[in-house]
N, C-alpha and C. Protein backbone atom coordinates (compact mmCIF):
# COMPACT_ATOMS: atom_id res chain seq x y z
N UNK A 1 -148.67 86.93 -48.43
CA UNK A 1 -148.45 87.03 -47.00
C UNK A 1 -146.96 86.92 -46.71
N UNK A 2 -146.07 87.92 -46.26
CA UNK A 2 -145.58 88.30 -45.50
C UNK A 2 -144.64 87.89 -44.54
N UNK A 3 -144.00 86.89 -43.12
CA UNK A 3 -143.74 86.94 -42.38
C UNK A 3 -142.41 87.24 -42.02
N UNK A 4 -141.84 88.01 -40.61
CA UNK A 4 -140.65 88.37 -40.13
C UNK A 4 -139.80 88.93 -40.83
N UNK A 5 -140.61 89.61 -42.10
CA UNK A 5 -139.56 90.99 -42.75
C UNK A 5 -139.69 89.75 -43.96
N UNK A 6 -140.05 88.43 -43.84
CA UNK A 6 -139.51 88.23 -45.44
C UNK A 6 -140.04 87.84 -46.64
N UNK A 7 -140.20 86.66 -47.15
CA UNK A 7 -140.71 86.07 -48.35
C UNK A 7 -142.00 85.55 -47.74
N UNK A 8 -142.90 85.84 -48.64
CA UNK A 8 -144.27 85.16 -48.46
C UNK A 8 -143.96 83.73 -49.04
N UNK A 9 -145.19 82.95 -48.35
CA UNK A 9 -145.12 81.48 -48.64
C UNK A 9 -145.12 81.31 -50.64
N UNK A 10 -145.47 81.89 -51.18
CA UNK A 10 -145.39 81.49 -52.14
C UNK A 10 -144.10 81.81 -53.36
N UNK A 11 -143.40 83.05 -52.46
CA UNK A 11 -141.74 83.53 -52.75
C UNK A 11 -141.21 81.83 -52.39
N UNK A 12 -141.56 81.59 -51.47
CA UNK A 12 -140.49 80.52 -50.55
C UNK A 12 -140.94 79.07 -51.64
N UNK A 13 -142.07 79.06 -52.24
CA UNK A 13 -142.15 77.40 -51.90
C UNK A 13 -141.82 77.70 -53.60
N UNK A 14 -141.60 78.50 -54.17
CA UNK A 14 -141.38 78.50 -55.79
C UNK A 14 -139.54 79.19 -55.74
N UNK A 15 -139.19 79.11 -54.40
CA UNK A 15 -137.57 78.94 -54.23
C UNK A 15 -136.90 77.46 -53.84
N UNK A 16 -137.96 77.13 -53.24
CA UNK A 16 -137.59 75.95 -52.42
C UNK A 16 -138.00 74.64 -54.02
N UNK A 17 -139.19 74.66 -54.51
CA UNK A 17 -139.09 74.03 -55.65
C UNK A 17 -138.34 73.94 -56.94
N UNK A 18 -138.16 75.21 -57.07
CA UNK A 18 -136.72 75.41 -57.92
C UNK A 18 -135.43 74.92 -57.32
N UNK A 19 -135.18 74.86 -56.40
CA UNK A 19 -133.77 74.34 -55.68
C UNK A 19 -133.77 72.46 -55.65
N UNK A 20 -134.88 72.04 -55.56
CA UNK A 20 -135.09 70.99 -55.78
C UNK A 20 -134.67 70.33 -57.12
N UNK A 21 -135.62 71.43 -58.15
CA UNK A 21 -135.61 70.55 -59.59
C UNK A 21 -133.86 71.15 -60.02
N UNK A 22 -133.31 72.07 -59.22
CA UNK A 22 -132.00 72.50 -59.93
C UNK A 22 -130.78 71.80 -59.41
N UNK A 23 -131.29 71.27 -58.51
CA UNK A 23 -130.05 70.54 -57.14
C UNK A 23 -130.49 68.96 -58.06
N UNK A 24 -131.71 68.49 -58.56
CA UNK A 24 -131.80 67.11 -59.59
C UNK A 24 -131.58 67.11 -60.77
N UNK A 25 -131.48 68.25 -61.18
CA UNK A 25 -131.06 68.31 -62.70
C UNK A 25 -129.64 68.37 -62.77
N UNK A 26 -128.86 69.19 -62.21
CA UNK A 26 -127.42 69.57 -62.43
C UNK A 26 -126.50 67.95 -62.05
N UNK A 27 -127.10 66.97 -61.03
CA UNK A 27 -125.99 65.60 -61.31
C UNK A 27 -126.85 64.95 -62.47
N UNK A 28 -127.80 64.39 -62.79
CA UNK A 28 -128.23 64.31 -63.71
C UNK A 28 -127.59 64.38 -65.16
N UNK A 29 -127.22 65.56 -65.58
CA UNK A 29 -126.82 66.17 -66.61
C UNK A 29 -125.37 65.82 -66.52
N UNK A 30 -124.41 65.81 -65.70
CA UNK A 30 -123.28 65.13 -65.32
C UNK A 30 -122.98 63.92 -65.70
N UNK A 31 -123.66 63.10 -65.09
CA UNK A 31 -123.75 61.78 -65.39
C UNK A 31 -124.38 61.03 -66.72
N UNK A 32 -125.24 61.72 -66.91
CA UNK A 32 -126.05 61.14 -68.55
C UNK A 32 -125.06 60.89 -69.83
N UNK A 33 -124.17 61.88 -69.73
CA UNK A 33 -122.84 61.62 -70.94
C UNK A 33 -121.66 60.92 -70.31
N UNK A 34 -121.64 60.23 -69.41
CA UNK A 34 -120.37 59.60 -69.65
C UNK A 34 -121.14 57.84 -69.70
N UNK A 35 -119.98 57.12 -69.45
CA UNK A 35 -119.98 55.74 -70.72
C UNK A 35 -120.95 54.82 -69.68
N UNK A 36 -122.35 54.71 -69.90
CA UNK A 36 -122.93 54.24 -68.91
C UNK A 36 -123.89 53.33 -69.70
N UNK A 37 -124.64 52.00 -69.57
CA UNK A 37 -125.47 51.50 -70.63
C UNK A 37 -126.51 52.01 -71.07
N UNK A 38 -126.70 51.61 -72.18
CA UNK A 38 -127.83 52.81 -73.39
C UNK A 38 -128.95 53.00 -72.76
N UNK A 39 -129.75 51.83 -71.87
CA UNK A 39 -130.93 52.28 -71.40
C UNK A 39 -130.87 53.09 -69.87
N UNK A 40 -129.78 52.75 -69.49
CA UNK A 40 -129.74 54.10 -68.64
C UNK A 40 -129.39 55.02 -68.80
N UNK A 41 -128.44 55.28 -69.99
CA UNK A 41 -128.49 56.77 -70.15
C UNK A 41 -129.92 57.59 -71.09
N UNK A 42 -130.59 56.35 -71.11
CA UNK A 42 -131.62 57.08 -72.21
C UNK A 42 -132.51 57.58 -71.17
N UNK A 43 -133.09 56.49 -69.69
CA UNK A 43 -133.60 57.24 -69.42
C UNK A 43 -133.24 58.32 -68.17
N UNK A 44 -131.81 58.48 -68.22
CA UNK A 44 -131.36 59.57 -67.88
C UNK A 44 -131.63 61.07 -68.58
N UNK A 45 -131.65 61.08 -69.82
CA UNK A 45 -131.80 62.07 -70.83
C UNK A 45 -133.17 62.51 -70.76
N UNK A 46 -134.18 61.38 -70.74
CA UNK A 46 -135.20 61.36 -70.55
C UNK A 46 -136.01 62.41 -69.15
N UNK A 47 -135.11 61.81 -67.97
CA UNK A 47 -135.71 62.84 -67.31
C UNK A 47 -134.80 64.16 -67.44
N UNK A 48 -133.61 64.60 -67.41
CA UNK A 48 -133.37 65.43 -67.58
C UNK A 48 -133.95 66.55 -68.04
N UNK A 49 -134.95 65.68 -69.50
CA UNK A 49 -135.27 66.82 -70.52
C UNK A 49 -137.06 66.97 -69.50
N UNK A 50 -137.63 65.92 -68.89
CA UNK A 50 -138.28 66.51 -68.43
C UNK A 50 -138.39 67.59 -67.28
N UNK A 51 -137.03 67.26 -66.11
CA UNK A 51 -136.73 68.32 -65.31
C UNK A 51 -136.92 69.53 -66.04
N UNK A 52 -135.82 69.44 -66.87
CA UNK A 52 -135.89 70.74 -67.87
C UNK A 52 -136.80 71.70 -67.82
N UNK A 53 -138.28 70.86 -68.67
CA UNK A 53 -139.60 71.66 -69.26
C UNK A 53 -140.33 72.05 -67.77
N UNK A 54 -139.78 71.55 -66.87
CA UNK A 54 -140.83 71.67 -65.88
C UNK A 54 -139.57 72.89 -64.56
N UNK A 55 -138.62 73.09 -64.88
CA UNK A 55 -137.79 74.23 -64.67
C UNK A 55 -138.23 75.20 -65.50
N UNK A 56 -138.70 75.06 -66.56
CA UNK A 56 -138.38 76.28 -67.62
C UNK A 56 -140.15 77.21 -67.00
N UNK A 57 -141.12 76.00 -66.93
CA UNK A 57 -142.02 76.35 -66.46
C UNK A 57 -142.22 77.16 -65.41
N UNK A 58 -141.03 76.60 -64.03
CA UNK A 58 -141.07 76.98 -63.04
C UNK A 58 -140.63 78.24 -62.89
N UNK A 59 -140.06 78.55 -63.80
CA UNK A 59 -138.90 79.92 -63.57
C UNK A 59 -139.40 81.36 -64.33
N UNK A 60 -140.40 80.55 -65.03
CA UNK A 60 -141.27 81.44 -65.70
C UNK A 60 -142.83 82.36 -65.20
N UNK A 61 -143.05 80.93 -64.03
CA UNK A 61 -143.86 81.74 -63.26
C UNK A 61 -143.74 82.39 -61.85
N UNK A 62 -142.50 81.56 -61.37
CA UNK A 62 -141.57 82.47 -59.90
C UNK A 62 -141.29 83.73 -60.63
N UNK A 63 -140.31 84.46 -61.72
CA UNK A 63 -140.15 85.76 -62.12
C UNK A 63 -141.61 86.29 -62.18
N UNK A 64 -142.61 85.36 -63.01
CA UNK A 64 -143.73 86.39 -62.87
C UNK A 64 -144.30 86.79 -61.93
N UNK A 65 -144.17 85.83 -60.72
CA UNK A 65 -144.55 86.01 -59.27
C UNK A 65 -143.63 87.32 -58.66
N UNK A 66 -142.23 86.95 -58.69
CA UNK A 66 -141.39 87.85 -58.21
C UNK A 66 -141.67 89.35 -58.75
N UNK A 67 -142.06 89.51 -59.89
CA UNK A 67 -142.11 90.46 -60.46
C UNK A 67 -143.56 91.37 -60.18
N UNK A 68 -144.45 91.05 -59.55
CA UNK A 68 -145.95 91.01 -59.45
C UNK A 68 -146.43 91.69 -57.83
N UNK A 69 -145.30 90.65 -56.89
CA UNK A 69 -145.53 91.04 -55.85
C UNK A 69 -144.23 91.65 -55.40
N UNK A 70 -143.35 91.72 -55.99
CA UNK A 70 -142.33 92.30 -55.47
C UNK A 70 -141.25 91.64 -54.35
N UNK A 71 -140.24 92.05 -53.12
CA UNK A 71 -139.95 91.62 -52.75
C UNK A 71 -139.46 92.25 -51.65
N UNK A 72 -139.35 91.77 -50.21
CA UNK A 72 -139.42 92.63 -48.89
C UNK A 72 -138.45 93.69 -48.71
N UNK A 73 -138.41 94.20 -47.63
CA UNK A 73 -137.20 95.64 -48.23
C UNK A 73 -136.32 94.47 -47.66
N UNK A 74 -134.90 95.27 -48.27
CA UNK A 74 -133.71 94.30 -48.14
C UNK A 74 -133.14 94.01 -46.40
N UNK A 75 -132.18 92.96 -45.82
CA UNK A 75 -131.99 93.42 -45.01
C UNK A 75 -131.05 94.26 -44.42
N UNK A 76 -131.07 94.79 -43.47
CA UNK A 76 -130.25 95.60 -42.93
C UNK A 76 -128.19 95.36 -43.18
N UNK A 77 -127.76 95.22 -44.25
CA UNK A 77 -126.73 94.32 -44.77
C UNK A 77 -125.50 95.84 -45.43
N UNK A 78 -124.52 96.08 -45.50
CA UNK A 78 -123.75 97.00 -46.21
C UNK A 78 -124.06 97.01 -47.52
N UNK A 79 -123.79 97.90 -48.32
CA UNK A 79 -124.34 98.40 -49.81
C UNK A 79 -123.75 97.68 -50.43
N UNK A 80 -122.14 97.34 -50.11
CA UNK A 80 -121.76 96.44 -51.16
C UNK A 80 -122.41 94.46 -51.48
N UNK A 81 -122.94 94.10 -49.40
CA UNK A 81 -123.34 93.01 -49.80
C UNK A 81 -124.60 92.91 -50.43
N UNK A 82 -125.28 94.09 -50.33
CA UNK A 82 -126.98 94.10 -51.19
C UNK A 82 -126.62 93.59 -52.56
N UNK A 83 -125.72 94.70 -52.90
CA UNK A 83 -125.61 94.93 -54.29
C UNK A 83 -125.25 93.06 -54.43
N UNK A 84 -124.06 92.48 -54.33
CA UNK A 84 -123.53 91.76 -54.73
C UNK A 84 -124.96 90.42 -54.40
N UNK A 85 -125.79 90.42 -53.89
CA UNK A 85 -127.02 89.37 -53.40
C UNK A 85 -128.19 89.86 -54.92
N UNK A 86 -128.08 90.97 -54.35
CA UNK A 86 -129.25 91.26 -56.19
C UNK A 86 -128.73 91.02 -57.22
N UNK A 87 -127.73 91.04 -57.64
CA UNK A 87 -126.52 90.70 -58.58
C UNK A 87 -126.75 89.04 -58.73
N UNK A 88 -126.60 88.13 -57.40
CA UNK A 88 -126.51 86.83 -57.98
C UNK A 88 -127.74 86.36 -58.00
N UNK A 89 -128.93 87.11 -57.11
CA UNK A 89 -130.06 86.39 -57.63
C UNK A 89 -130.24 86.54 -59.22
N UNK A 90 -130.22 87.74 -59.56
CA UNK A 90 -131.13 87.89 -61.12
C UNK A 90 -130.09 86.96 -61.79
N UNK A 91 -128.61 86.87 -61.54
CA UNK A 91 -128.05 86.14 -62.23
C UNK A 91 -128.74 84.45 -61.92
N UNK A 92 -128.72 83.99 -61.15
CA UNK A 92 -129.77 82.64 -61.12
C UNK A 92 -130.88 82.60 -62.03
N UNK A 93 -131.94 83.98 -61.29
CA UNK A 93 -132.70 83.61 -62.59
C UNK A 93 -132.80 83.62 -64.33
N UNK A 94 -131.41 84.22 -64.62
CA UNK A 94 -131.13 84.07 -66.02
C UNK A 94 -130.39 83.40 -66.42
N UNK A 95 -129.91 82.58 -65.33
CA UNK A 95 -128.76 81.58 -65.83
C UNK A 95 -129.98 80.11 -65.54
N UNK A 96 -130.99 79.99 -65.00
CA UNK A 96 -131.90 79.02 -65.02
C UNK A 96 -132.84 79.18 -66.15
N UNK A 97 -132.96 80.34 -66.44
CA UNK A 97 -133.98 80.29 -67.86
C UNK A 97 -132.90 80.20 -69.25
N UNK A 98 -132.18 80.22 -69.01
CA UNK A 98 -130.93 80.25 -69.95
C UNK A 98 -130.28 78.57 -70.51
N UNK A 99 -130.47 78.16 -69.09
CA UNK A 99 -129.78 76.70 -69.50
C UNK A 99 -131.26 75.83 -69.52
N UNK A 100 -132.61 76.36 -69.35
CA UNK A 100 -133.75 75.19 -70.01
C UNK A 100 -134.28 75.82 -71.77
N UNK A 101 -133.51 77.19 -71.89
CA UNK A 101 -133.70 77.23 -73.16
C UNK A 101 -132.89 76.50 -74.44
N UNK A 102 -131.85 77.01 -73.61
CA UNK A 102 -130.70 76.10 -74.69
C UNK A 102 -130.74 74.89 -74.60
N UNK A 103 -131.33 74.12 -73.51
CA UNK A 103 -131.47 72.56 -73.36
C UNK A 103 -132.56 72.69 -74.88
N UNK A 104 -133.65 73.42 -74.94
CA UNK A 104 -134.69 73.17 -75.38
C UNK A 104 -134.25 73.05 -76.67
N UNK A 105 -133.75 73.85 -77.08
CA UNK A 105 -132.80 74.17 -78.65
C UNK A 105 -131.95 73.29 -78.89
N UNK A 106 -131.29 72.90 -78.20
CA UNK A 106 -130.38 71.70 -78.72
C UNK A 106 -131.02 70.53 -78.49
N UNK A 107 -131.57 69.97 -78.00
CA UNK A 107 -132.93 68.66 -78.42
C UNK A 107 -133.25 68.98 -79.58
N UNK A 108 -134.46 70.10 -79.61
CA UNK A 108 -135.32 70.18 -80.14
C UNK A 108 -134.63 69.85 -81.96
N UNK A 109 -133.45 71.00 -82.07
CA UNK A 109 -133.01 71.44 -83.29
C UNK A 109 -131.55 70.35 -83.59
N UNK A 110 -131.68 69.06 -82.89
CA UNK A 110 -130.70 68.61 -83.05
C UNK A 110 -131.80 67.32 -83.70
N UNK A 111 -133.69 67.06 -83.92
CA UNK A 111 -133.69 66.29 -83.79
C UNK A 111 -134.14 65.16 -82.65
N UNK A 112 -134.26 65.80 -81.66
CA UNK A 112 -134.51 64.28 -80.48
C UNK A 112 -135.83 64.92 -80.24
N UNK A 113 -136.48 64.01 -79.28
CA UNK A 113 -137.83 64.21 -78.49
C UNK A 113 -137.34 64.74 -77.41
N UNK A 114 -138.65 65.67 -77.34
CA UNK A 114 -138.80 65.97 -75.83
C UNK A 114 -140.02 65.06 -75.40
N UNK A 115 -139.88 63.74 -74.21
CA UNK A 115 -140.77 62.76 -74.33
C UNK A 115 -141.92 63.66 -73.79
N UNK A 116 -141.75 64.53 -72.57
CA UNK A 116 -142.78 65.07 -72.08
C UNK A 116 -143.43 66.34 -72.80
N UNK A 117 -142.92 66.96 -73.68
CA UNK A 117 -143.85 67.70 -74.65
C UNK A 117 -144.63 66.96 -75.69
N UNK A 118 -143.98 65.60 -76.00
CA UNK A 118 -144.57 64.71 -77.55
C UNK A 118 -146.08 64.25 -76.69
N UNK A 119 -145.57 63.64 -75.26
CA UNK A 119 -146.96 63.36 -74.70
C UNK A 119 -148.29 64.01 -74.41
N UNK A 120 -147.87 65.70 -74.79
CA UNK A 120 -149.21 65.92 -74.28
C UNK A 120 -149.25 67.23 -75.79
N UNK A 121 -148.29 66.79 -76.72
CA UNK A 121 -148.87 66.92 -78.35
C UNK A 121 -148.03 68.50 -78.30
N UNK A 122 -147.83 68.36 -77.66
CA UNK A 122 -146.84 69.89 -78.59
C UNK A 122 -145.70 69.87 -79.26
N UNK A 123 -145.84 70.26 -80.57
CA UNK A 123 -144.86 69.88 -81.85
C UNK A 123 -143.54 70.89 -80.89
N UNK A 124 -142.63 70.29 -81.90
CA UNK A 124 -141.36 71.33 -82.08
C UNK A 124 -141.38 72.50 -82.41
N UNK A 125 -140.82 73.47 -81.70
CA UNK A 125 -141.39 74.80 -82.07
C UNK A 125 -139.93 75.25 -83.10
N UNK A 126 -138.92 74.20 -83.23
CA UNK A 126 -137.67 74.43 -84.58
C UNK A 126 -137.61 73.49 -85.49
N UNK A 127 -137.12 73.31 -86.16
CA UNK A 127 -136.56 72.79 -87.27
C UNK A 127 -135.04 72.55 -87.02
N UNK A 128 -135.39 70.89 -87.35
CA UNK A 128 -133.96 70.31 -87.44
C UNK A 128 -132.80 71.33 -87.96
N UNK A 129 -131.81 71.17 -87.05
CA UNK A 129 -130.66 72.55 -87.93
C UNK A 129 -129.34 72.04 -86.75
N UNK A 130 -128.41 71.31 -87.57
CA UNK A 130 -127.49 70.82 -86.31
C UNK A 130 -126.83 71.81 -86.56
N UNK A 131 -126.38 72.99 -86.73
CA UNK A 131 -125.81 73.75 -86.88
C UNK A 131 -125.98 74.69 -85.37
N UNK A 132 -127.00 74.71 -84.97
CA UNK A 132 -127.93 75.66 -84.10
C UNK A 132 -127.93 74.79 -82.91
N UNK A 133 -128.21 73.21 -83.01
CA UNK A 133 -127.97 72.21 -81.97
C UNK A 133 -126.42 72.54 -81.48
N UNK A 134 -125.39 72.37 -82.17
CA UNK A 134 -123.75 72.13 -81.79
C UNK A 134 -123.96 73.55 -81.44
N UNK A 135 -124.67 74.67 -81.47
CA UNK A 135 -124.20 76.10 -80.82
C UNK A 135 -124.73 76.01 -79.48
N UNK A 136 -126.21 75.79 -79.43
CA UNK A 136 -126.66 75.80 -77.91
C UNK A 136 -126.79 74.72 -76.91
N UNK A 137 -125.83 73.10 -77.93
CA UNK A 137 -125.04 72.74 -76.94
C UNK A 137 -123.85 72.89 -75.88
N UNK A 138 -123.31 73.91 -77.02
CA UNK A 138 -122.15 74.39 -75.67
C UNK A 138 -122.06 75.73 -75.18
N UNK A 139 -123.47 76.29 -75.52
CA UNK A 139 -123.74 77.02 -74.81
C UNK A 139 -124.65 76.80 -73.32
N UNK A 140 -124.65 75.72 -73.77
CA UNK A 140 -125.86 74.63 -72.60
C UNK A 140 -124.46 74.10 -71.45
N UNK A 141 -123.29 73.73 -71.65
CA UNK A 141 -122.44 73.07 -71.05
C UNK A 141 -121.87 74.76 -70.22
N UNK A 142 -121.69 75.50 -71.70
CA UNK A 142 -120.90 76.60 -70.55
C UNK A 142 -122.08 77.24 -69.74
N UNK A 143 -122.92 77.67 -69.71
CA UNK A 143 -123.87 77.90 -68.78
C UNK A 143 -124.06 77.05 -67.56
N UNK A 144 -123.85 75.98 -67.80
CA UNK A 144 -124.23 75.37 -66.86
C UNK A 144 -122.93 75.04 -65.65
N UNK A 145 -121.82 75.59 -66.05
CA UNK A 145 -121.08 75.89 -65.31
C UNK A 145 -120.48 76.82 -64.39
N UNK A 146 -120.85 77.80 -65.09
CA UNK A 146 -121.57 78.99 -64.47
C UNK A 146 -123.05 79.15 -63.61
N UNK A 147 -124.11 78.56 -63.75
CA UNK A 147 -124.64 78.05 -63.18
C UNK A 147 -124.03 77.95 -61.78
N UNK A 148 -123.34 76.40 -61.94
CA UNK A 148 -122.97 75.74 -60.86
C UNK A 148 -121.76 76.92 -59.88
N UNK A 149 -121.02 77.30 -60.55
CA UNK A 149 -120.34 78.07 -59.81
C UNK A 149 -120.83 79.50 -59.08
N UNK A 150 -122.02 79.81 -59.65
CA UNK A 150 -123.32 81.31 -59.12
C UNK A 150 -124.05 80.14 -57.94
N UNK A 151 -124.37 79.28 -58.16
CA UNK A 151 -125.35 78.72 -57.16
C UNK A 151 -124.03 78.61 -55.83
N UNK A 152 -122.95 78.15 -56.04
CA UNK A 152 -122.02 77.81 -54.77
C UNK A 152 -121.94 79.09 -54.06
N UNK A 153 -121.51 79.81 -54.77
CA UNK A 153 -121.46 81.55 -53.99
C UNK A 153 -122.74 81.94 -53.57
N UNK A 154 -124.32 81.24 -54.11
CA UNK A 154 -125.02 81.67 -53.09
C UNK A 154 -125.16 80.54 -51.93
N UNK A 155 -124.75 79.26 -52.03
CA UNK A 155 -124.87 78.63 -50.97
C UNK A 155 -123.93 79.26 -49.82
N UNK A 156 -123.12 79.18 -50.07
CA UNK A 156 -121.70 79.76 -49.57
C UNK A 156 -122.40 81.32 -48.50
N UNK A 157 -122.86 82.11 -49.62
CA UNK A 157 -123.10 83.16 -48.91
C UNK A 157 -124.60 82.86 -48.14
N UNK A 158 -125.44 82.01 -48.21
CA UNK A 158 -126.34 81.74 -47.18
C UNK A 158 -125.95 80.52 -46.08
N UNK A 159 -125.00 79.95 -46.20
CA UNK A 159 -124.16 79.72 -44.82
C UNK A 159 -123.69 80.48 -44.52
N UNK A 160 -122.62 81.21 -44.40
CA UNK A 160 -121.80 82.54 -43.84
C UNK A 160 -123.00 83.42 -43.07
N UNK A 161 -124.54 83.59 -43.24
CA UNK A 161 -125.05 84.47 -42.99
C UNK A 161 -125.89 83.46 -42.19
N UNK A 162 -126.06 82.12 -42.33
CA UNK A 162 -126.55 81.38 -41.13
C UNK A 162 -126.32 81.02 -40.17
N UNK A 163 -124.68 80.53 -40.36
CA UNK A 163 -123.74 79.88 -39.48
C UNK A 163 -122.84 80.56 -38.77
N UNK A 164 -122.59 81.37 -40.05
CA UNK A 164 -121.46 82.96 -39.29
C UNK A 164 -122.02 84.01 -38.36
N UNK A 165 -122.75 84.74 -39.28
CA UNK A 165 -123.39 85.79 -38.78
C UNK A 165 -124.47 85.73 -37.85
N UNK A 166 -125.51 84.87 -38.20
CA UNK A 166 -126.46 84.38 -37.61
C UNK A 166 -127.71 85.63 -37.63
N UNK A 167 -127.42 86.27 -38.67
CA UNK A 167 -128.19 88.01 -38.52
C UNK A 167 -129.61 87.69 -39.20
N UNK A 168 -130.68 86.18 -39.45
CA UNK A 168 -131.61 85.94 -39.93
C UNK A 168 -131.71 85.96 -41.04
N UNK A 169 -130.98 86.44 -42.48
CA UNK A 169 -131.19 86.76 -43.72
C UNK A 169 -131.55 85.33 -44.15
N UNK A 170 -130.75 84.05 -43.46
CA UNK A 170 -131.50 82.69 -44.16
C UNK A 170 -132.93 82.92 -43.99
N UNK A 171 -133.34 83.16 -42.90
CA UNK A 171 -134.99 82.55 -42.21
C UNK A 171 -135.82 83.54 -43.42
N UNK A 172 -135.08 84.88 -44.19
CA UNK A 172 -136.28 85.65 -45.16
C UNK A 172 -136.55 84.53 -46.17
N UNK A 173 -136.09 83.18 -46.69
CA UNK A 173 -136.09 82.45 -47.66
C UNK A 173 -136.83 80.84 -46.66
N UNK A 174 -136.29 80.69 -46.09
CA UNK A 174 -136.31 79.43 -45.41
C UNK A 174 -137.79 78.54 -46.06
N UNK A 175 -137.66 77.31 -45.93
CA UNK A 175 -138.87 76.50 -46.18
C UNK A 175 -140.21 77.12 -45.60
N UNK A 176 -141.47 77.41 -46.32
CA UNK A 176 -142.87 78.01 -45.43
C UNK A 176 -143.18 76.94 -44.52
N UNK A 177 -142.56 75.63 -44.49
CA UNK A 177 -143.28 74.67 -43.47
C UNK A 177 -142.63 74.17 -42.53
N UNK A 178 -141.09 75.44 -42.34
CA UNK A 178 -140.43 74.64 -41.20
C UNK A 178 -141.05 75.40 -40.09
N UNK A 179 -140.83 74.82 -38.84
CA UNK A 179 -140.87 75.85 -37.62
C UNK A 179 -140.83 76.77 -37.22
């Protein structure tokens, strides 16, 4: 379903849940490595890695959603800002499946638990290999800076189009349960 040209409730609430677990994961991940006491950074790590599995989840079934039902015609916007909005979404969604894979790989292949996969019995799908850990750890750091700097340009550009323009393109995304 549909409303005012834009995202159906279930576009919205698997945008709006992803923004959640990505807006708690990214200080999170910040903070977990610097010099803080062991049991809080453990169970800092701890949730992190569960944000993680439950991002990786999420992003796996929003694309399949996105991909399934498609998405409203664009709005009425110049060719260059379409282009540059389709551009940073798909980049989100590959820079979010990107940084819970390499999270996954560098745990996994470095060695550590994932507490929330050990709990409900699913082995490691690698083999210890720090070789492969030290790669898609910093491929995990540079992603995720990129990340952070793709998500500002879309915040950025959905203020400018809320606050500036005021031309509705927020309200095609907006929460399904506001007003």
């Amino acid at each position: 379903m549909r409303t005012h040209g834009g995202y159906g409730v279930g576009a919205r609430v698997f945008h709006w849940v992803t923004v959640l677990l990505v807006f708690s994961t990214i200080p999170i991940g910040l903070v977990m490595t610097q010099d803080l006491p062991r049991p809080t950074q453990n169970t800092l790590f701890t949730l992190h890695k569960a944000i993680g599995i439950i991002l990786l989840l999420t992003i796996v079934a929003r694309l399949a959603w996105r991909l399934s039902k498609g998405a409203p015609p664009p709005p009425d916007l110049p060719r260059a800002q379409l282009l540059a909005a389709t551009t940073v979404h798909w980049a989100l969604y590959l820079l979010v499946f990107a940084m819970a894979v390499t999270g996954y790989v560098r745990v996994v292949s470095g060695g550590f638990p994932i507490e929330v996969l050990n709990a409900i019995g699913v082995p490691p799908l690698l083999p210890k290999n720090e070789a492969l850990a030290s790669a898609a750890k910093v491929a995990h750091e540079t992603i995720a800076w990129v990340l952070i700097a793709t998500l500002t340009v879309h915040v950025a550009a959905a203020a400018y189009h809320g606050l500036v323009r005021k031309d509705g393109v927020v309200s095609r995304m907006w929460p399904p349960f506001s007003a």
